[in-house]
N, C-alpha and C. Protein backbone atom coordinates (compact mmCIF):
# COMPACT_ATOMS: atom_id res chain seq x y z
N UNK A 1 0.85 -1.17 0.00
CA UNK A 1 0.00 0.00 0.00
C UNK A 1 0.90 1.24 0.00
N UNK A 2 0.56 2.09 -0.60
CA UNK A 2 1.66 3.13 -0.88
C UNK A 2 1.07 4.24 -0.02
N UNK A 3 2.36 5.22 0.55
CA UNK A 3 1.82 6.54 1.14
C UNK A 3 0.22 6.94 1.21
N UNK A 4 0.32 7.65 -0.34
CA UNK A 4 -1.09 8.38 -0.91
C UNK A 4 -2.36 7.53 -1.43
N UNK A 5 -2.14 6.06 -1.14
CA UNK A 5 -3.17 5.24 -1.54
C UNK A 5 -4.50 5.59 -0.55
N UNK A 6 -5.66 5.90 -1.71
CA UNK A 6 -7.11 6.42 -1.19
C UNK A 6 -8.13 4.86 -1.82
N UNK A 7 -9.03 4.95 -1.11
CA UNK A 7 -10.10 3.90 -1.26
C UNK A 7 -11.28 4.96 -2.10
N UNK A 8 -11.89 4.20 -2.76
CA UNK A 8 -13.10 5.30 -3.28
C UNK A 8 -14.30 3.76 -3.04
N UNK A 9 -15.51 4.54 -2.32
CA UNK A 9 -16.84 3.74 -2.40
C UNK A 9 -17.88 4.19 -2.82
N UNK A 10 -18.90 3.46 -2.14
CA UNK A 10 -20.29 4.49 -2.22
C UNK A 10 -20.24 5.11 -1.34
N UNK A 11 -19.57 5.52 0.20
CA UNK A 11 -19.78 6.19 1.24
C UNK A 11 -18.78 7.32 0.83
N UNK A 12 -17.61 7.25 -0.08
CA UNK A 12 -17.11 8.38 -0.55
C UNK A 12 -15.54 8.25 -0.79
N UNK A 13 -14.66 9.26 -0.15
CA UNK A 13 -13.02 8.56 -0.30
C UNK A 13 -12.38 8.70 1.24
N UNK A 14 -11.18 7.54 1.59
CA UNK A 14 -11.02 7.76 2.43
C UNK A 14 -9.70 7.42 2.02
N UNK A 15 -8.90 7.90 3.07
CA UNK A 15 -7.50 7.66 2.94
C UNK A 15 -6.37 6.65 3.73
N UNK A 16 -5.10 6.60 3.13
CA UNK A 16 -4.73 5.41 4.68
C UNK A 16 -4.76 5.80 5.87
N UNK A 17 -4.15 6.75 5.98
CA UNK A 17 -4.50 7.13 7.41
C UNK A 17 -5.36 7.43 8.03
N UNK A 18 -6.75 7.56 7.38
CA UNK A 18 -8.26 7.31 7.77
C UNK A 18 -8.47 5.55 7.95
N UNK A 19 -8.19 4.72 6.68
CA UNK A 19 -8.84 3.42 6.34
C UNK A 19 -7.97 2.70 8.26
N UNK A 20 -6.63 2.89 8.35
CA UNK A 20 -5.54 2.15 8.64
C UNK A 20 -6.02 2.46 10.14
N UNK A 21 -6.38 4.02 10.91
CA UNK A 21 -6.73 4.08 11.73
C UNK A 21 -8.19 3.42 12.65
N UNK A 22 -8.90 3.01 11.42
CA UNK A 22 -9.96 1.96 11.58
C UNK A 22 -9.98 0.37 12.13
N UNK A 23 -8.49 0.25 11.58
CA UNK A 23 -8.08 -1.31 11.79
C UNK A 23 -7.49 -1.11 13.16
N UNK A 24 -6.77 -0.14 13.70
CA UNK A 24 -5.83 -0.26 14.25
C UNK A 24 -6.62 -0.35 15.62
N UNK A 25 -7.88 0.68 15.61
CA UNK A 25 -8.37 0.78 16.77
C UNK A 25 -8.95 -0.28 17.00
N UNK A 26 -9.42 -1.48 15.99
CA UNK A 26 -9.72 -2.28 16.37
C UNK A 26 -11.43 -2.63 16.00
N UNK A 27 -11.99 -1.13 15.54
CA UNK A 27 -13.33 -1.24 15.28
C UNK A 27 -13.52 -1.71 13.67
N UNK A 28 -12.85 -1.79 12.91
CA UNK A 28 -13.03 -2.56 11.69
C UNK A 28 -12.35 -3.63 11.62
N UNK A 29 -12.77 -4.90 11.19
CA UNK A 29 -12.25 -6.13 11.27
C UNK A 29 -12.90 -7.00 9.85
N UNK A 30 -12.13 -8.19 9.83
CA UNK A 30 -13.04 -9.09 8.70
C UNK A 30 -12.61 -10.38 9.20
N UNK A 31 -13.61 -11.39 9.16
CA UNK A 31 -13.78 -12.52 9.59
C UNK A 31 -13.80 -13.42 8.28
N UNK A 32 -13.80 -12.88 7.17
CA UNK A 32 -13.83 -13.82 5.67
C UNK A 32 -13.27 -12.31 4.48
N UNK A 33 -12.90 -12.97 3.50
CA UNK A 33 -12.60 -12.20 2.32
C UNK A 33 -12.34 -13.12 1.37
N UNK A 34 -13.22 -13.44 0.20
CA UNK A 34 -12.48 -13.97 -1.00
C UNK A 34 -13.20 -13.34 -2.15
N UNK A 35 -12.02 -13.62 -3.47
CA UNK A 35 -12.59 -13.31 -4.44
C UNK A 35 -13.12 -14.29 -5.35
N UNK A 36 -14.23 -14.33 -5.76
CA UNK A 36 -14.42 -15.23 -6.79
C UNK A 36 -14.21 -15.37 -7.47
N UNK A 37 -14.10 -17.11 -8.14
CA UNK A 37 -13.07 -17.42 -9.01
C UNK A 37 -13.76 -17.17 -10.16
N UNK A 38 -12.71 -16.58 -10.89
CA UNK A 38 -13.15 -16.65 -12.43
C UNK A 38 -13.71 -15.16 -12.57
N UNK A 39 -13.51 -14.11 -12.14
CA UNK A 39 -13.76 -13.26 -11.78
C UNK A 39 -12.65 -12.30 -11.93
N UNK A 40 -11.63 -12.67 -11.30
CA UNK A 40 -10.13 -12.01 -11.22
C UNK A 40 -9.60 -11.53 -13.07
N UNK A 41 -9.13 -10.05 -12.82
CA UNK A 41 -8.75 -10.24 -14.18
C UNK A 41 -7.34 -9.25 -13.72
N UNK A 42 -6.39 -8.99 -14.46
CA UNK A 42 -5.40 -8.22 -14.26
C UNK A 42 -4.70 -8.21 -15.64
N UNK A 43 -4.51 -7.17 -15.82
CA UNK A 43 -3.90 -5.97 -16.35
C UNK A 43 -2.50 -5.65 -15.96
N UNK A 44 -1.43 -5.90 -16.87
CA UNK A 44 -0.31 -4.84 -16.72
C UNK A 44 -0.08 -4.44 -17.55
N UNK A 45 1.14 -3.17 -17.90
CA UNK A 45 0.96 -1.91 -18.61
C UNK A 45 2.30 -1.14 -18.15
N UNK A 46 3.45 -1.55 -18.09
CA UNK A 46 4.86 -1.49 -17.92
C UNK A 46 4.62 -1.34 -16.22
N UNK A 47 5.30 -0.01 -15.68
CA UNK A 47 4.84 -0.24 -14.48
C UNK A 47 3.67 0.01 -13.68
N UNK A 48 2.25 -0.22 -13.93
CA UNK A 48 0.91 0.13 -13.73
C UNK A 48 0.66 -0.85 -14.15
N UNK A 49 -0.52 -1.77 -12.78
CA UNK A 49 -0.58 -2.83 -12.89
C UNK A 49 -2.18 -2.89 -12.43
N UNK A 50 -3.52 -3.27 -12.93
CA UNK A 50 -4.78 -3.23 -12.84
C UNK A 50 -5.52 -4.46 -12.56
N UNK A 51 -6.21 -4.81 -10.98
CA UNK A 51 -6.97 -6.16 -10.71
C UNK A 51 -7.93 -5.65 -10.91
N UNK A 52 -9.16 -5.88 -10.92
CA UNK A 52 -10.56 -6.46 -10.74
C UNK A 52 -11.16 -7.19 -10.52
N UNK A 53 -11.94 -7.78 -9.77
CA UNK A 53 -12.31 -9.21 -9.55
C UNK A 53 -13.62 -8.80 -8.63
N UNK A 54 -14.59 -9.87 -8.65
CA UNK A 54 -15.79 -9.63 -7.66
C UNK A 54 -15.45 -10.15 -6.04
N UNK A 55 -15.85 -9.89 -5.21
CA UNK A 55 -15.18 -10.22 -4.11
C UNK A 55 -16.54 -10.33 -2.93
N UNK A 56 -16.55 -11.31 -2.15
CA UNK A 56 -17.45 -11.51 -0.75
C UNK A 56 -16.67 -11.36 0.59
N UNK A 57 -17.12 -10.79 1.65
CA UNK A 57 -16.74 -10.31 2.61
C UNK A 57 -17.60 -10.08 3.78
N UNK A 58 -16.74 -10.39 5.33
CA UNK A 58 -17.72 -10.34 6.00
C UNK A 58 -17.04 -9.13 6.82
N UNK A 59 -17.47 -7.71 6.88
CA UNK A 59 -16.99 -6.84 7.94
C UNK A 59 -17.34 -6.91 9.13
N UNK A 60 -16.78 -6.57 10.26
CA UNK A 60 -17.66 -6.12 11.54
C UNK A 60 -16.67 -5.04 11.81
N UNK A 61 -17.94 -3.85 11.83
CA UNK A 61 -17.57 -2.54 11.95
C UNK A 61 -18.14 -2.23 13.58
N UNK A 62 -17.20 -2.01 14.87
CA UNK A 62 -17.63 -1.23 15.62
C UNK A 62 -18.68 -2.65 16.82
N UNK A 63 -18.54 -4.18 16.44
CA UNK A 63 -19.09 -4.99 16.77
C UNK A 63 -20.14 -5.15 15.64
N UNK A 64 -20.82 -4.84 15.12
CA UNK A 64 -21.73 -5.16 14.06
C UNK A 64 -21.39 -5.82 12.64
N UNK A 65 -22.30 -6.67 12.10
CA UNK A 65 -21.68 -7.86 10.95
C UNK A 65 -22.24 -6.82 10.09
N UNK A 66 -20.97 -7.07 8.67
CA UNK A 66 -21.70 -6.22 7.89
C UNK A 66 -21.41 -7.12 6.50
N UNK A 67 -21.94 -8.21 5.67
CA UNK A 67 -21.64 -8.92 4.84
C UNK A 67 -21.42 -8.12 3.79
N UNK A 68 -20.87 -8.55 2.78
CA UNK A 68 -20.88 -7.72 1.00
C UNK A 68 -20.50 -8.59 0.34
N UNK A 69 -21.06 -8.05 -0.76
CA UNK A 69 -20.53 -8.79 -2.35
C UNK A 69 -20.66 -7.52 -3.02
N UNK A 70 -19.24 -7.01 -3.59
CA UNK A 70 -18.90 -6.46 -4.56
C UNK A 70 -17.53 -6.69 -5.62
N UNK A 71 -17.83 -5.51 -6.45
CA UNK A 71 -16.99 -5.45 -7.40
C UNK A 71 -15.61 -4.39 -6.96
N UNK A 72 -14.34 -4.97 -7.03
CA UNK A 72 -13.35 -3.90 -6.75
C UNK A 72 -12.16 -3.95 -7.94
N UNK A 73 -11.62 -3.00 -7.86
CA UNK A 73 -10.45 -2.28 -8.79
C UNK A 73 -9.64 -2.07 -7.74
N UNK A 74 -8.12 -2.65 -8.25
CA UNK A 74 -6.89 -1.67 -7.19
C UNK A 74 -6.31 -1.76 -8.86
N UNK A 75 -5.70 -0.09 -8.27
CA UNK A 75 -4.16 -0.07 -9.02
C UNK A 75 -2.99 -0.07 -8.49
N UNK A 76 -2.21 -0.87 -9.18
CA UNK A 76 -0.61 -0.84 -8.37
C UNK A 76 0.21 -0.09 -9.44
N UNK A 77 1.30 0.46 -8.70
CA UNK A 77 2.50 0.79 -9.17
C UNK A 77 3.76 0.34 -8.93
N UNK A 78 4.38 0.34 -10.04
CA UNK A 78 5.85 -0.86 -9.61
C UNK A 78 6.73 0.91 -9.07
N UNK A 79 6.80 0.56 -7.71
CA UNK A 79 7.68 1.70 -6.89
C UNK A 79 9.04 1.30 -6.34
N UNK A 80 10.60 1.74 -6.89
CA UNK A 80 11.60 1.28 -6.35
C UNK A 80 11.57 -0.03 -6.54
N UNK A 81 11.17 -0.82 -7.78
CA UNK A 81 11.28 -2.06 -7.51
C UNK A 81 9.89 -3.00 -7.05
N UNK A 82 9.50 -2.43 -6.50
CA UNK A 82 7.98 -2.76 -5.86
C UNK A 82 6.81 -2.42 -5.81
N UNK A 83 5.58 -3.47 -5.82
CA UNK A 83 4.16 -3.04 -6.13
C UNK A 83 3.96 -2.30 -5.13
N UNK A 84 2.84 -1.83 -5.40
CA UNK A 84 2.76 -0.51 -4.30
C UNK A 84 1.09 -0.32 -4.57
N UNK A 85 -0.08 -0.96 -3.82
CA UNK A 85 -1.28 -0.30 -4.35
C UNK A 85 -1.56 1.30 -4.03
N UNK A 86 -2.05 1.80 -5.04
CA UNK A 86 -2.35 3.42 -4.99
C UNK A 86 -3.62 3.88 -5.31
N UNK A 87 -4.45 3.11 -5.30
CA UNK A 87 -5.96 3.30 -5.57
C UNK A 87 -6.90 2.14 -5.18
N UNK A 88 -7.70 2.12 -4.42
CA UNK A 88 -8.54 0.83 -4.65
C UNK A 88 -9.76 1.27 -4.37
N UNK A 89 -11.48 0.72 -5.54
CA UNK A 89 -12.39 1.37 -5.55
C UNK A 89 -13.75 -0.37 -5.53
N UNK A 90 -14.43 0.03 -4.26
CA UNK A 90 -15.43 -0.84 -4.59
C UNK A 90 -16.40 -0.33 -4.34
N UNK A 91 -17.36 -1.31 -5.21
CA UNK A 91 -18.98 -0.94 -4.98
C UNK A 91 -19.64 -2.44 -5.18
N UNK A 92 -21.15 -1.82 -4.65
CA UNK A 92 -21.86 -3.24 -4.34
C UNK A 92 -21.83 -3.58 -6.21
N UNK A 93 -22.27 -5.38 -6.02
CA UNK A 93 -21.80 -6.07 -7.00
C UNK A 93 -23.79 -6.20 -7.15
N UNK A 94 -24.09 -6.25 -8.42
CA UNK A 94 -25.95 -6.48 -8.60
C UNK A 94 -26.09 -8.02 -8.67
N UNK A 95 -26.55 -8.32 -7.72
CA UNK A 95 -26.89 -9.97 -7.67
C UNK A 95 -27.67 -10.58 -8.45
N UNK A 96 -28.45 -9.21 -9.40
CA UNK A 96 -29.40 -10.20 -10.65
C UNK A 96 -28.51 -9.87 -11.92
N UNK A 97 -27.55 -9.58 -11.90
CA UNK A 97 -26.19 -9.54 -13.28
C UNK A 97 -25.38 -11.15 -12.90
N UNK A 98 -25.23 -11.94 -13.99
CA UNK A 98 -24.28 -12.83 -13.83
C UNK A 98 -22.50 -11.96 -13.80
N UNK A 99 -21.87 -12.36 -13.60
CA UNK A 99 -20.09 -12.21 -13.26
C UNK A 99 -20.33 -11.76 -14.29
């Protein structure tokens, strides 16, 4: 995850040191994360590197379960040698669209 890497959702943009301070305190957590198969696609493009894939998840924000199925995008950058994500954007996935 790089410095300036921001999340974009439907609730809006947040940053690492917004997203990171969430984990740390302890009130955002995940008990499951995968992506579904067949789903995953990636993209590279010298050093700019593009996933997508649909993804299920179980949050608990603050003690409360918060399940999802969406669609996400990260972009990486090859930094010093190394990936580095610098963007990552999800939104809910429409359960009456096939993959």
């Amino acid at each position: 995850m790089a410095d300036d890497w921001v999340i974009v959702s439907w609730t809006g943009v947040s940053d690492k040191k917004q997203f990171l301070s969430f984990i740390e305190s302890g009130d955002l957590t995940h008990s499951a994360m995968d992506m579904i198969a067949g789903t995953e696609r990636v993209r590279i493009y010298g050093d700019t590197a593009i996933l997508t894939g649909r993804v299920t998840n179980t949050a608990h924000y603050k003690g409360e379960e918060f399940p999802a199925d969406e669609w996400t995008s990260d972009i990486f950058l090859k930094i010093n040698g190394e990936w580095k994500c610098v963007l990552s954007h999800i939104t809910p996935a429409d359960k009456t669209k096939a993959n």
